[in-house]
PDB file of N, CA and C in Angstrom:
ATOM      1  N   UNK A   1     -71.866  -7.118  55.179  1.00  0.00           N
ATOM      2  CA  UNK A   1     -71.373  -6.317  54.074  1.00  0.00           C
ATOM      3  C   UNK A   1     -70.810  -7.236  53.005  1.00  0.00           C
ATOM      4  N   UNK A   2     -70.990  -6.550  51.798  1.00  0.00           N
ATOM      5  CA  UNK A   2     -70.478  -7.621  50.657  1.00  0.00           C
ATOM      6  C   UNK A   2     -69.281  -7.269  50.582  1.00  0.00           C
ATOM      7  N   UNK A   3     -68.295  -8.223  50.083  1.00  0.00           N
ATOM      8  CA  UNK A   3     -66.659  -8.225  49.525  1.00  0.00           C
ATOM      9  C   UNK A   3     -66.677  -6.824  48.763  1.00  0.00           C
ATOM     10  N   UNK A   4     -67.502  -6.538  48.176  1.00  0.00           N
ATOM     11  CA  UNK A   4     -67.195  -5.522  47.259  1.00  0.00           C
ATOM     12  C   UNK A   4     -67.338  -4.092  47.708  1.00  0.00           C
ATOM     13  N   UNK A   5     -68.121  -4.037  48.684  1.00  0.00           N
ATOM     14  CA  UNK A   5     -68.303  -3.064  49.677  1.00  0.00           C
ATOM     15  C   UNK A   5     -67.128  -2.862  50.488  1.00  0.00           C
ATOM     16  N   UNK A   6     -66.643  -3.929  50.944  1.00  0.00           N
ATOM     17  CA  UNK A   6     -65.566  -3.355  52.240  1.00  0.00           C
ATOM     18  C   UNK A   6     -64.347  -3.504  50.867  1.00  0.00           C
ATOM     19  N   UNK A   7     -64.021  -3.615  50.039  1.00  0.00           N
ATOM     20  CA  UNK A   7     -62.749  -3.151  49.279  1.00  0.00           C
ATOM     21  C   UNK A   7     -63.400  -1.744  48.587  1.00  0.00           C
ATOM     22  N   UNK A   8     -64.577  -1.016  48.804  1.00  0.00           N
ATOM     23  CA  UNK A   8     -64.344   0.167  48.438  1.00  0.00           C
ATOM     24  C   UNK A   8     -64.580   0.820  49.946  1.00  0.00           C
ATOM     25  N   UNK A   9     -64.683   0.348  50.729  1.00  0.00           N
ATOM     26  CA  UNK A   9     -64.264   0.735  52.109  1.00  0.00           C
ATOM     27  C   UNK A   9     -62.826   1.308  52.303  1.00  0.00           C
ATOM     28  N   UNK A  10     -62.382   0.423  51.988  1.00  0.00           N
ATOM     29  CA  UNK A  10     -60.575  -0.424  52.444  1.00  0.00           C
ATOM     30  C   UNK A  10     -60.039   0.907  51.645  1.00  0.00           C
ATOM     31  N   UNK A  11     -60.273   1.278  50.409  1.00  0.00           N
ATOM     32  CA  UNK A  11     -59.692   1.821  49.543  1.00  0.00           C
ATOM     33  C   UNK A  11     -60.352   3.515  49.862  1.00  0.00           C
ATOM     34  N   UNK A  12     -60.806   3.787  50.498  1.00  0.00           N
ATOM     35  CA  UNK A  12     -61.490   5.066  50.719  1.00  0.00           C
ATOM     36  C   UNK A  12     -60.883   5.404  51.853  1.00  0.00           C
ATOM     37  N   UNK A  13     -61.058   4.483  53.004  1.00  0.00           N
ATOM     38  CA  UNK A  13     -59.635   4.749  54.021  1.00  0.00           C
ATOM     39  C   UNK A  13     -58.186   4.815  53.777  1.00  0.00           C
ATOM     40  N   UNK A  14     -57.568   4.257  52.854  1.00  0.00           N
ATOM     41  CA  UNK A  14     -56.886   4.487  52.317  1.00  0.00           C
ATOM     42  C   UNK A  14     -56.199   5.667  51.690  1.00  0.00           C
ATOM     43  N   UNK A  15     -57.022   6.133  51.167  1.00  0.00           N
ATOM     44  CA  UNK A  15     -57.045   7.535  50.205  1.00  0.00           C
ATOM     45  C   UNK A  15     -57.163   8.436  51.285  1.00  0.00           C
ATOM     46  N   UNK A  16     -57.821   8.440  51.781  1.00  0.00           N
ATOM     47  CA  UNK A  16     -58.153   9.448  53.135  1.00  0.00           C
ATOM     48  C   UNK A  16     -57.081   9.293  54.401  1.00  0.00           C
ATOM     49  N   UNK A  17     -56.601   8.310  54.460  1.00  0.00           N
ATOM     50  CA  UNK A  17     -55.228   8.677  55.182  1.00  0.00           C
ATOM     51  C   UNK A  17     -53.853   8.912  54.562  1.00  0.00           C
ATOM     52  N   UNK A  18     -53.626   8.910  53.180  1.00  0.00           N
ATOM     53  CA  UNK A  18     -52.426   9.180  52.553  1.00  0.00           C
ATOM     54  C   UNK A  18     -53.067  10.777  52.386  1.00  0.00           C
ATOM     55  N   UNK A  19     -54.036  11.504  51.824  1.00  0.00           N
ATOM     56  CA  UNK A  19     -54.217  12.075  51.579  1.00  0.00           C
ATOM     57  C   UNK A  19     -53.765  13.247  53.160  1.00  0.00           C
ATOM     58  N   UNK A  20     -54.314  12.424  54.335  1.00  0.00           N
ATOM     59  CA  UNK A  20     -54.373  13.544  55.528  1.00  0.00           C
ATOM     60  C   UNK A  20     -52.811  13.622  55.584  1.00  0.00           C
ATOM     61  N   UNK A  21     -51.658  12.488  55.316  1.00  0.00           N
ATOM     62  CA  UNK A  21     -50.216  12.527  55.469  1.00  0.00           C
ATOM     63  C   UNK A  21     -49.580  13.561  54.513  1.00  0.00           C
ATOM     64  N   UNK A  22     -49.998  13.788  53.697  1.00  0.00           N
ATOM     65  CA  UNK A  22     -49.605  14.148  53.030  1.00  0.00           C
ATOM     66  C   UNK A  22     -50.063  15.653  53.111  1.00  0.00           C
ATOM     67  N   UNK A  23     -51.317  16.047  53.561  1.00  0.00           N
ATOM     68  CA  UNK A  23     -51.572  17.500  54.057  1.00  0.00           C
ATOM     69  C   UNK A  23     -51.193  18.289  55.409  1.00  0.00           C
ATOM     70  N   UNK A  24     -50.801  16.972  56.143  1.00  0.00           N
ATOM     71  CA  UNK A  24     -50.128  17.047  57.515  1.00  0.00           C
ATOM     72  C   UNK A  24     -48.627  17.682  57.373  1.00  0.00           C
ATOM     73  N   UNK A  25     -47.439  17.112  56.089  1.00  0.00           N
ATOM     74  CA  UNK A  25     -46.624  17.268  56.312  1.00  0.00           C
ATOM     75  C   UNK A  25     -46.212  18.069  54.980  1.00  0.00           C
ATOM     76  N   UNK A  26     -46.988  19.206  54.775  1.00  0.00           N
ATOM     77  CA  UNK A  26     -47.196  19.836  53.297  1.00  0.00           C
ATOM     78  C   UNK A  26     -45.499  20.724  53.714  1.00  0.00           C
ATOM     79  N   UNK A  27     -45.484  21.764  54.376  1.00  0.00           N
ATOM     80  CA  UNK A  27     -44.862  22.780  54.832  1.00  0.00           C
ATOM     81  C   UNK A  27     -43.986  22.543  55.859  1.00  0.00           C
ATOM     82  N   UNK A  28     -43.622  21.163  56.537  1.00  0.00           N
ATOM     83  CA  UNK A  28     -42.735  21.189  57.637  1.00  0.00           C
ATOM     84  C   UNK A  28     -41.157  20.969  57.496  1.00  0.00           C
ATOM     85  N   UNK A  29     -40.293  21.602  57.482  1.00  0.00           N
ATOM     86  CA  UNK A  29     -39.086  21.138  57.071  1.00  0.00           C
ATOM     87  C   UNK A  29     -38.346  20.865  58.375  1.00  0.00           C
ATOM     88  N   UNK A  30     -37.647  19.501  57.891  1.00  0.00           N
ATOM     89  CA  UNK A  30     -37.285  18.933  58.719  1.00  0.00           C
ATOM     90  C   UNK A  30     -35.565  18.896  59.144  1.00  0.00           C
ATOM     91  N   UNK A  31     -35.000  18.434  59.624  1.00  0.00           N
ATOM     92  CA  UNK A  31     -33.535  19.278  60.409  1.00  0.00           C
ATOM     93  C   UNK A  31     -32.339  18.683  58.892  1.00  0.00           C
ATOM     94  N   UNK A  32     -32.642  17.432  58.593  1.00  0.00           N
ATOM     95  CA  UNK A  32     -31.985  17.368  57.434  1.00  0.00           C
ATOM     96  C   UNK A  32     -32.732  18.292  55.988  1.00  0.00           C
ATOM     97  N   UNK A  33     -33.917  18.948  55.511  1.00  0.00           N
ATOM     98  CA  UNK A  33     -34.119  19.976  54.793  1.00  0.00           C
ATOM     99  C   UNK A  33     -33.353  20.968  55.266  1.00  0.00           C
ATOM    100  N   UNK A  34     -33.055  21.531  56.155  1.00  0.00           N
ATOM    101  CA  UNK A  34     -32.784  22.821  57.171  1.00  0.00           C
ATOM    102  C   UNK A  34     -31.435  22.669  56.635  1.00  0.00           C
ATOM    103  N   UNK A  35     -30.957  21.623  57.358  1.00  0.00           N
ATOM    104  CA  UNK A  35     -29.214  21.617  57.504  1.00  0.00           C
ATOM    105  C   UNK A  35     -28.782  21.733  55.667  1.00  0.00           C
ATOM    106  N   UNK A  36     -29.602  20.897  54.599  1.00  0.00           N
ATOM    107  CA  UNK A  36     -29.366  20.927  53.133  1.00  0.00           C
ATOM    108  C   UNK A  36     -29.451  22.355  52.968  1.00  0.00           C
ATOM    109  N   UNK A  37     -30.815  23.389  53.194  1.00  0.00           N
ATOM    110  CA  UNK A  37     -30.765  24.687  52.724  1.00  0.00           C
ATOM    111  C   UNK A  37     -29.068  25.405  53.476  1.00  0.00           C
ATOM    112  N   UNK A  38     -28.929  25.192  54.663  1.00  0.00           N
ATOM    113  CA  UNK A  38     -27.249  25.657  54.788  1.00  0.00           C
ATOM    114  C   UNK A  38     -26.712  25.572  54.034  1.00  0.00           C
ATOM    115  N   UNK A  39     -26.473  24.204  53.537  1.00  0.00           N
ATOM    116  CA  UNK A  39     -25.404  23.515  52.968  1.00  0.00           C
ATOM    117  C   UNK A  39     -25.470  24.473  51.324  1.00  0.00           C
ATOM    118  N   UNK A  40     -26.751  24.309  50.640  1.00  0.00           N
ATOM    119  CA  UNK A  40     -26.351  25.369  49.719  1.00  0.00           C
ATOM    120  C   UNK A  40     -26.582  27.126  49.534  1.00  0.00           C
ATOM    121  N   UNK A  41     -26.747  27.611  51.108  1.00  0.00           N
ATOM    122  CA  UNK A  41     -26.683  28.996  50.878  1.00  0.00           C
ATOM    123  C   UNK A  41     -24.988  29.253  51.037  1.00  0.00           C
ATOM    124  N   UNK A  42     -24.608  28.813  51.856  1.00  0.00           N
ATOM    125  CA  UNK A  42     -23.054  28.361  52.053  1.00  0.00           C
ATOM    126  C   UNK A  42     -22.255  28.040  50.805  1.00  0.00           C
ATOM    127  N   UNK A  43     -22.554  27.166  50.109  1.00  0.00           N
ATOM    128  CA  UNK A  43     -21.926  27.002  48.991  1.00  0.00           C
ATOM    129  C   UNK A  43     -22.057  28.265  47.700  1.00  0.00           C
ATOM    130  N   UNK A  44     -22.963  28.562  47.621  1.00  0.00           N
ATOM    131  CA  UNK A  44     -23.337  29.956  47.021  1.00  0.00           C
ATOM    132  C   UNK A  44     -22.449  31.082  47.277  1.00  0.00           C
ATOM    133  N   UNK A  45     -22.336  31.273  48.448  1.00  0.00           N
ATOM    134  CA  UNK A  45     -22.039  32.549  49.257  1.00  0.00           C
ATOM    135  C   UNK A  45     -19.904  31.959  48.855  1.00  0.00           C
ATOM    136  N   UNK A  46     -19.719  30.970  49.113  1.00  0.00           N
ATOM    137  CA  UNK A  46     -18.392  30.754  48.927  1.00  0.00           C
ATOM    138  C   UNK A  46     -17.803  31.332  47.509  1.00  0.00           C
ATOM    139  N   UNK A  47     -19.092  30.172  46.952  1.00  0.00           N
ATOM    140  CA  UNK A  47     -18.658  30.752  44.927  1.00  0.00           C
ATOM    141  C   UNK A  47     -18.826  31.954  44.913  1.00  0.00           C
ATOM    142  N   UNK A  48     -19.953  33.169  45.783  1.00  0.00           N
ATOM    143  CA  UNK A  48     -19.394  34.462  44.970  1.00  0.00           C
ATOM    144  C   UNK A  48     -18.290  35.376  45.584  1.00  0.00           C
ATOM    145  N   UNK A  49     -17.775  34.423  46.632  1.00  0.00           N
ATOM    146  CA  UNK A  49     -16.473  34.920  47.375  1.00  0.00           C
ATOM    147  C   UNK A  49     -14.783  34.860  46.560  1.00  0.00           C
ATOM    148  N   UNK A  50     -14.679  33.496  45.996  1.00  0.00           N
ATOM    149  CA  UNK A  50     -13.947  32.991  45.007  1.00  0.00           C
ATOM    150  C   UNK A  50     -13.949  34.136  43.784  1.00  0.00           C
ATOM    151  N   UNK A  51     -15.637  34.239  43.593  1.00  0.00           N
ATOM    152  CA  UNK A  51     -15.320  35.260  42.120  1.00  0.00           C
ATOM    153  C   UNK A  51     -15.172  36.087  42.102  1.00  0.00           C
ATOM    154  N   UNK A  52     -15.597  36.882  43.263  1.00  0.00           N
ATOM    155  CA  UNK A  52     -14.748  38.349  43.267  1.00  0.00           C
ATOM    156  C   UNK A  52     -13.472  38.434  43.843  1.00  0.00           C
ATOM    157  N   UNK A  53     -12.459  37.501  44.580  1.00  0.00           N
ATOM    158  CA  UNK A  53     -11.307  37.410  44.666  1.00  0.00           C
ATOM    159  C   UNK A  53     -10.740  37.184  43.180  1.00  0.00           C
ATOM    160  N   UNK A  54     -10.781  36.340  42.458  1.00  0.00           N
ATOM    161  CA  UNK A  54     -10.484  36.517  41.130  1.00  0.00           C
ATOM    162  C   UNK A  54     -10.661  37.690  40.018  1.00  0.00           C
ATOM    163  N   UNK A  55     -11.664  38.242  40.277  1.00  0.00           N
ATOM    164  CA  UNK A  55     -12.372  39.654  39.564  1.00  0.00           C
ATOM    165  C   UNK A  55     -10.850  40.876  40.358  1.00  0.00           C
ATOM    166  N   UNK A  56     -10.913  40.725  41.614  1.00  0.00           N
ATOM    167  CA  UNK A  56      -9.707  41.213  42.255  1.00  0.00           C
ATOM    168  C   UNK A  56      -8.576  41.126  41.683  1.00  0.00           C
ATOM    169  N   UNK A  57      -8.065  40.256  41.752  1.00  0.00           N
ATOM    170  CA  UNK A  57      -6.713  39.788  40.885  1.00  0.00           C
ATOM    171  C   UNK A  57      -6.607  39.994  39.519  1.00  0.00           C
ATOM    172  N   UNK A  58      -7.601  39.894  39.044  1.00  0.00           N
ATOM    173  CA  UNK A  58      -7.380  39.953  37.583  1.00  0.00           C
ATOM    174  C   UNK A  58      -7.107  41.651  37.912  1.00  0.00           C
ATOM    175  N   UNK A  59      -8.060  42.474  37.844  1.00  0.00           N
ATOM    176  CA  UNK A  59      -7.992  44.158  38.012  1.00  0.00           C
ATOM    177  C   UNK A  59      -6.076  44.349  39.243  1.00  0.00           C
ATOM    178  N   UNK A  60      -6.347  43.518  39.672  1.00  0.00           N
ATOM    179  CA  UNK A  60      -4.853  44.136  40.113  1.00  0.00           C
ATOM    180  C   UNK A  60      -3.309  43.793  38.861  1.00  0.00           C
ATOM    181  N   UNK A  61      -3.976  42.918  38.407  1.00  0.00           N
ATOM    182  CA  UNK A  61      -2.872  42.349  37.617  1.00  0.00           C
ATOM    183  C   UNK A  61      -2.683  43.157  36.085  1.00  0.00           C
ATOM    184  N   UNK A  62      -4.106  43.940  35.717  1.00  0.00           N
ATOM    185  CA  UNK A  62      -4.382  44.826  34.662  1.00  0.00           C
ATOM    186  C   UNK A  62      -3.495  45.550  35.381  1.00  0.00           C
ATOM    187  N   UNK A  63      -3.641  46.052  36.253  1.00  0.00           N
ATOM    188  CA  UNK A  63      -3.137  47.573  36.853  1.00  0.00           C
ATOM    189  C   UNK A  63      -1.522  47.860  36.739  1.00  0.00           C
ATOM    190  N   UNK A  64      -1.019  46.657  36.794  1.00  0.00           N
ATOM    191  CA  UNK A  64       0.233  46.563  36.548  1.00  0.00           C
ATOM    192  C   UNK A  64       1.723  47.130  35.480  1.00  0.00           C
TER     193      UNK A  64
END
C-alpha cells in the first residue's frame, strides 16, 4: 500500500471511531449529570420557596 493510502486509511478509522463514541454516548447520563440535574431542580424549588415566603410577609404586613 502507498503512504497515501494508509493515511486515508488511518483517517477513515479515525472518523469512524469518534463518530461510533460519540453515537454510543449520545443519551446516557451519567451519575455526575444526574446528581447536577438535582442540584438545580433543588435550587429552583428553594427560590420559589423563599418567594412565596416573602409574597407571605409582605401580604401579612399590608394586612396590618
Amino acid at each position: 500500500m502507498s503512504k497515501m493510502m494508509m493515511r486515508k486509511l488511518a483517517m477513515l478509522l479515525l472518523v469512524g471511531i469518534t463518530a461510533g463514541g460519540l453515537v454510543g454516548c449520545e443519551n446516557d447520563a451519567g451519575p455526575a449529570e444526574e446528581t447536577g440535574k438535582n442540584i438545580d431542580d433543588a435550587m429552583e424549588e428553594a427560590g420559589e420557596s423563599i418567594k412565596e415566603m416573602g409574597d407571605s410577609i409582605q401580604e401579612e404586613a399590608e394586612g396590618d
